[in-house]
Protein backbone atom coordinates (compact mmCIF):
# COMPACT_ATOMS: atom_id res chain seq x y z
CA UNK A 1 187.21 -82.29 31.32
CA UNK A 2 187.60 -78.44 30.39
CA UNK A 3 185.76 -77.01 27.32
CA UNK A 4 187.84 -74.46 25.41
CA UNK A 5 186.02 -71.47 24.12
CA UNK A 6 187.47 -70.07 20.99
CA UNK A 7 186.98 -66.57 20.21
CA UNK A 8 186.16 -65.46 17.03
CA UNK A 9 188.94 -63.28 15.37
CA UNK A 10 187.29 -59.80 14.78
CA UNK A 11 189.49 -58.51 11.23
CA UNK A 12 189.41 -54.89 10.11
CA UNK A 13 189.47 -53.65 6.83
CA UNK A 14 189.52 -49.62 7.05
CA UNK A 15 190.94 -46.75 5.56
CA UNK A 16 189.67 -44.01 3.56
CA UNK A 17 186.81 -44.21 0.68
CA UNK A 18 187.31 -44.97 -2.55
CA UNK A 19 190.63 -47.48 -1.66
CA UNK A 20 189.12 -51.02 -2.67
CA UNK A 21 187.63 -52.26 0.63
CA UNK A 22 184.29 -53.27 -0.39
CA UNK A 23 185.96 -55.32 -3.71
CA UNK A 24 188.19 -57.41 -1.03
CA UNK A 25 185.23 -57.95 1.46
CA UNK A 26 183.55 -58.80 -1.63
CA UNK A 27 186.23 -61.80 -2.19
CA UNK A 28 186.23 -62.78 0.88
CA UNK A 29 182.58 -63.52 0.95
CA UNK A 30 183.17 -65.20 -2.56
CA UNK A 31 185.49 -67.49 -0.33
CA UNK A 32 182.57 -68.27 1.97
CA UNK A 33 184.23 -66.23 4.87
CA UNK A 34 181.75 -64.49 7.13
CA UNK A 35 182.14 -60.34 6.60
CA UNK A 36 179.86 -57.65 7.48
CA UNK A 37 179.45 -55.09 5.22
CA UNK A 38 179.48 -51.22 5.63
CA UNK A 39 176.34 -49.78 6.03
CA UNK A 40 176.71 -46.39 5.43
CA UNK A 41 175.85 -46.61 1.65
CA UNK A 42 173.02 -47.57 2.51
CA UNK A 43 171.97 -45.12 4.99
CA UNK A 44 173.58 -42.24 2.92
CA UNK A 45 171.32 -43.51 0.07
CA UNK A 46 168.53 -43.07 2.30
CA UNK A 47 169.75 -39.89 3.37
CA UNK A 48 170.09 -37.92 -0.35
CA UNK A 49 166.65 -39.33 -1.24
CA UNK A 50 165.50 -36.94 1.50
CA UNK A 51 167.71 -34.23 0.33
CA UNK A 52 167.86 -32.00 -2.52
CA UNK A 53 170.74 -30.66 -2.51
CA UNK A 54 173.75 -32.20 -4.90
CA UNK A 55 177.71 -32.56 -4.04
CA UNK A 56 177.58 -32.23 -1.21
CA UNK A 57 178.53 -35.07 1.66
CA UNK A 58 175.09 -36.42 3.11
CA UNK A 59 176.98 -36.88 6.60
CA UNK A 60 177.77 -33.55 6.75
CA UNK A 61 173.88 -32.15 5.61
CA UNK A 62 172.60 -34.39 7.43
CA UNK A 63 169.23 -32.52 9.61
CA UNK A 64 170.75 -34.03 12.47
CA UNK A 65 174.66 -35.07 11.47
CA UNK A 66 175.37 -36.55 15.16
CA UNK A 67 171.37 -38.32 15.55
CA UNK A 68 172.93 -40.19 12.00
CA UNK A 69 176.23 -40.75 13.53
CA UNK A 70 174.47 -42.19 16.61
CA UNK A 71 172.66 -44.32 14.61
CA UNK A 72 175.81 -45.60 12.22
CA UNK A 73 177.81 -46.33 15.20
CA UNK A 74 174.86 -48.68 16.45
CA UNK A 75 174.76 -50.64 13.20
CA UNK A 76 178.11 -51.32 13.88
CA UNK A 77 178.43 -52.49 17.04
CA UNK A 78 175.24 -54.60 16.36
CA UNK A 79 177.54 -56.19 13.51
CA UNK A 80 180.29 -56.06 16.14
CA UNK A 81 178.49 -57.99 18.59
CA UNK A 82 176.31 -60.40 15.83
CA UNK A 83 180.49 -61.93 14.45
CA UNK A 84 180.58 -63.50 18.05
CA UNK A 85 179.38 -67.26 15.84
CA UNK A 86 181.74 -66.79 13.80
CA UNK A 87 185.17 -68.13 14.17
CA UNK A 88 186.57 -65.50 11.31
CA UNK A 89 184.77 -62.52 10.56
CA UNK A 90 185.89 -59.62 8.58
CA UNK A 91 184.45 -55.90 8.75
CA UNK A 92 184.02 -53.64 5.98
CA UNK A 93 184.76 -50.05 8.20
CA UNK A 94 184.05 -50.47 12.05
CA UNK A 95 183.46 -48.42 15.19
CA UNK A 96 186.76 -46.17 14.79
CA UNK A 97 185.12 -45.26 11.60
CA UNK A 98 182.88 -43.65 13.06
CA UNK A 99 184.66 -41.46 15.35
CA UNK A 100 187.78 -41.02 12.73
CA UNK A 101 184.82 -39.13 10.09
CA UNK A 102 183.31 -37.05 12.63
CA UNK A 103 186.75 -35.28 14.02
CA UNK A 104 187.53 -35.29 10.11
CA UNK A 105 183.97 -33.05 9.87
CA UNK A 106 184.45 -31.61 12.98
CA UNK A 107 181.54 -32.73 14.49
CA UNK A 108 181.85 -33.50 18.22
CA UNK A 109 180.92 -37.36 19.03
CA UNK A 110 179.91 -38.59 22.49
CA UNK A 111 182.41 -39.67 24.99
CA UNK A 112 180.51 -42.86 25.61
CA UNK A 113 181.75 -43.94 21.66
CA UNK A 114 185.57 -44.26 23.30
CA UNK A 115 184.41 -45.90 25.89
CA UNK A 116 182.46 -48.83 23.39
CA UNK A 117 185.57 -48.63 20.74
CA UNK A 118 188.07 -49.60 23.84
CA UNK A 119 185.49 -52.17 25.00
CA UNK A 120 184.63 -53.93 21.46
CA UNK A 121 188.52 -54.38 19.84
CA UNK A 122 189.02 -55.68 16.50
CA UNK A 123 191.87 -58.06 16.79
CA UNK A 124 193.37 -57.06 13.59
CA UNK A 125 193.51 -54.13 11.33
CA UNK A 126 194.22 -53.77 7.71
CA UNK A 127 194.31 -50.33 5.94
CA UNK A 128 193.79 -49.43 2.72
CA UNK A 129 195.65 -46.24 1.74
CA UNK A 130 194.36 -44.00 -0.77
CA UNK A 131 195.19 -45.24 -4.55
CA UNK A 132 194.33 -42.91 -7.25
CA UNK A 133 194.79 -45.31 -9.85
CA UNK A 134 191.63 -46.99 -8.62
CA UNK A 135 189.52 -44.19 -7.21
CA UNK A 136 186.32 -43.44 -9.03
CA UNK A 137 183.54 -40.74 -7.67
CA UNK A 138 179.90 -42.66 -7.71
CA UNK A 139 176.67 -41.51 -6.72
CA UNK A 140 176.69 -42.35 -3.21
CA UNK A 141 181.17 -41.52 -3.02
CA UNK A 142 181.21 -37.88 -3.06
CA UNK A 143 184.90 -37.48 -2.25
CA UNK A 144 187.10 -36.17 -4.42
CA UNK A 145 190.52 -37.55 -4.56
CA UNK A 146 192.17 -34.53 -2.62
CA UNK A 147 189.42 -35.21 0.33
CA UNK A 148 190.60 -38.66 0.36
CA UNK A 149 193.99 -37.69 1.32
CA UNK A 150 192.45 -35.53 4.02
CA UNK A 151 190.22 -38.13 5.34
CA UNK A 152 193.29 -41.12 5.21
CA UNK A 153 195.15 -38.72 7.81
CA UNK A 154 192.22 -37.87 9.79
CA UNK A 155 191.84 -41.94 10.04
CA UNK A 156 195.14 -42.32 10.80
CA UNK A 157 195.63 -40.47 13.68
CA UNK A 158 192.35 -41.76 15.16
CA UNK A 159 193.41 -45.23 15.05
CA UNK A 160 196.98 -44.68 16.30
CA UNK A 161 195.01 -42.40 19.38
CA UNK A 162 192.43 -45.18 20.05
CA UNK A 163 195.50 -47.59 20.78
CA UNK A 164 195.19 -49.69 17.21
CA UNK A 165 197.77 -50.21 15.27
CA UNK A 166 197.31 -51.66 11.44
CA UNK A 167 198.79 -53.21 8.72
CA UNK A 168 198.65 -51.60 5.10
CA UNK A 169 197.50 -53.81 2.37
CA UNK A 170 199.72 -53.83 -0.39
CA UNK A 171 198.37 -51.65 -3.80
CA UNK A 172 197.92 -54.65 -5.89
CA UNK A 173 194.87 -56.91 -7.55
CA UNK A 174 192.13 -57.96 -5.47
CA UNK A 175 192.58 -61.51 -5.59
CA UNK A 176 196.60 -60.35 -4.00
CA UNK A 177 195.37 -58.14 -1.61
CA UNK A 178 192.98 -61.01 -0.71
CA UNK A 179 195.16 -63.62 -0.19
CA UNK A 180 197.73 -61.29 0.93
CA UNK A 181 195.06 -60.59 4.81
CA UNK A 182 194.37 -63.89 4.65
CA UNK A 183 198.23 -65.24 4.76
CA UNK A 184 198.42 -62.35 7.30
CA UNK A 185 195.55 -64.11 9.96
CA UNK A 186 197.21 -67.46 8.81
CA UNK A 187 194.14 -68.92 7.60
């Protein structure tokens, strides 16, 4: 008798801030799916109620900008590894993330975060391309529209260099969009 092991299908949801990623893994959990959500708002959150200074992008400020890069990558390839019960799991941002913002700062990012991104692949990628229509500044989205564009190219080029390529979701309504991955990863 052989047991067959499924593997759980790792989905992407990436692209630049500000693009309606968070609303769609939002959805998605409203549809019981399993998702992981980003974690940088939470550690940028952290980050500005240490700092004093205003406008200016925590990850970039940062005392130590590659100690909090360090630690961002590990949240997310502790989420990576945690979706492995899970036959679907969707990410809100992942590993190329990571590595995609710090060559868009210029900051120089150990080698050993290639070497995780080619050994922890997503097995799907959506992106979300910048949308002004939607975009709104908060107080943790200190972007303006103009670095958005900046930051979707920056992306881009790191995901087609790191061997991924993506589909772009549609600039539509959130239950669309939604329905649109989901039709996608026939589900």
């Amino acid at each position: 008798m052989s047991v067959s092991v499924r593997k759980t299908k790792k989905i992407l949801l990436t692209g630049p801030p500000g693009t309606g990623k968070t609303a769609v893994i939002d959805a998605l959990k409203e549809l019981n799916y399993a998702v992981k959500e980003e974690v940088i708002r939470e550690m940028t959150a952290a980050l500005e109620d240490l700092n004093e200074s205003d406008g200016i992008n925590p990850l970039v400020i940062a005392d130590d900008p590659l100690e909090f890069n360090k630690r961002l990558f590990e949240k997310r390839k502790e989420h990576f590894k945690q979706s492995a019960t899970n036959e679907v799991c969707f990410f809100d941002r992942g590993l190329i993330d990571v590595v995609g913002y710090m060559e868009h700062f210029k900051q120089v990012y150990p080698p050993y975060f290639t070497t995780e991104i080619k050994n922890n692949r997503y097995d799907m990628v959506f992106y979300f391309e910048p949308w002004e229509a939607i975009f709104t500044k908060d107080e943790e989205r200190l972007e303006t529209f103009k670095d958005v564009l900046s930051i979707d190219d920056t992306l881009k080029k790191c995901y087609h260099r790191l061997d991924y390529d993506f589909v772009v979701v549609p600039q539509k309504s959130i239950a669309e969009r939604t329905r649109f991955i989901l039709n996608m990863i026939n589900v």
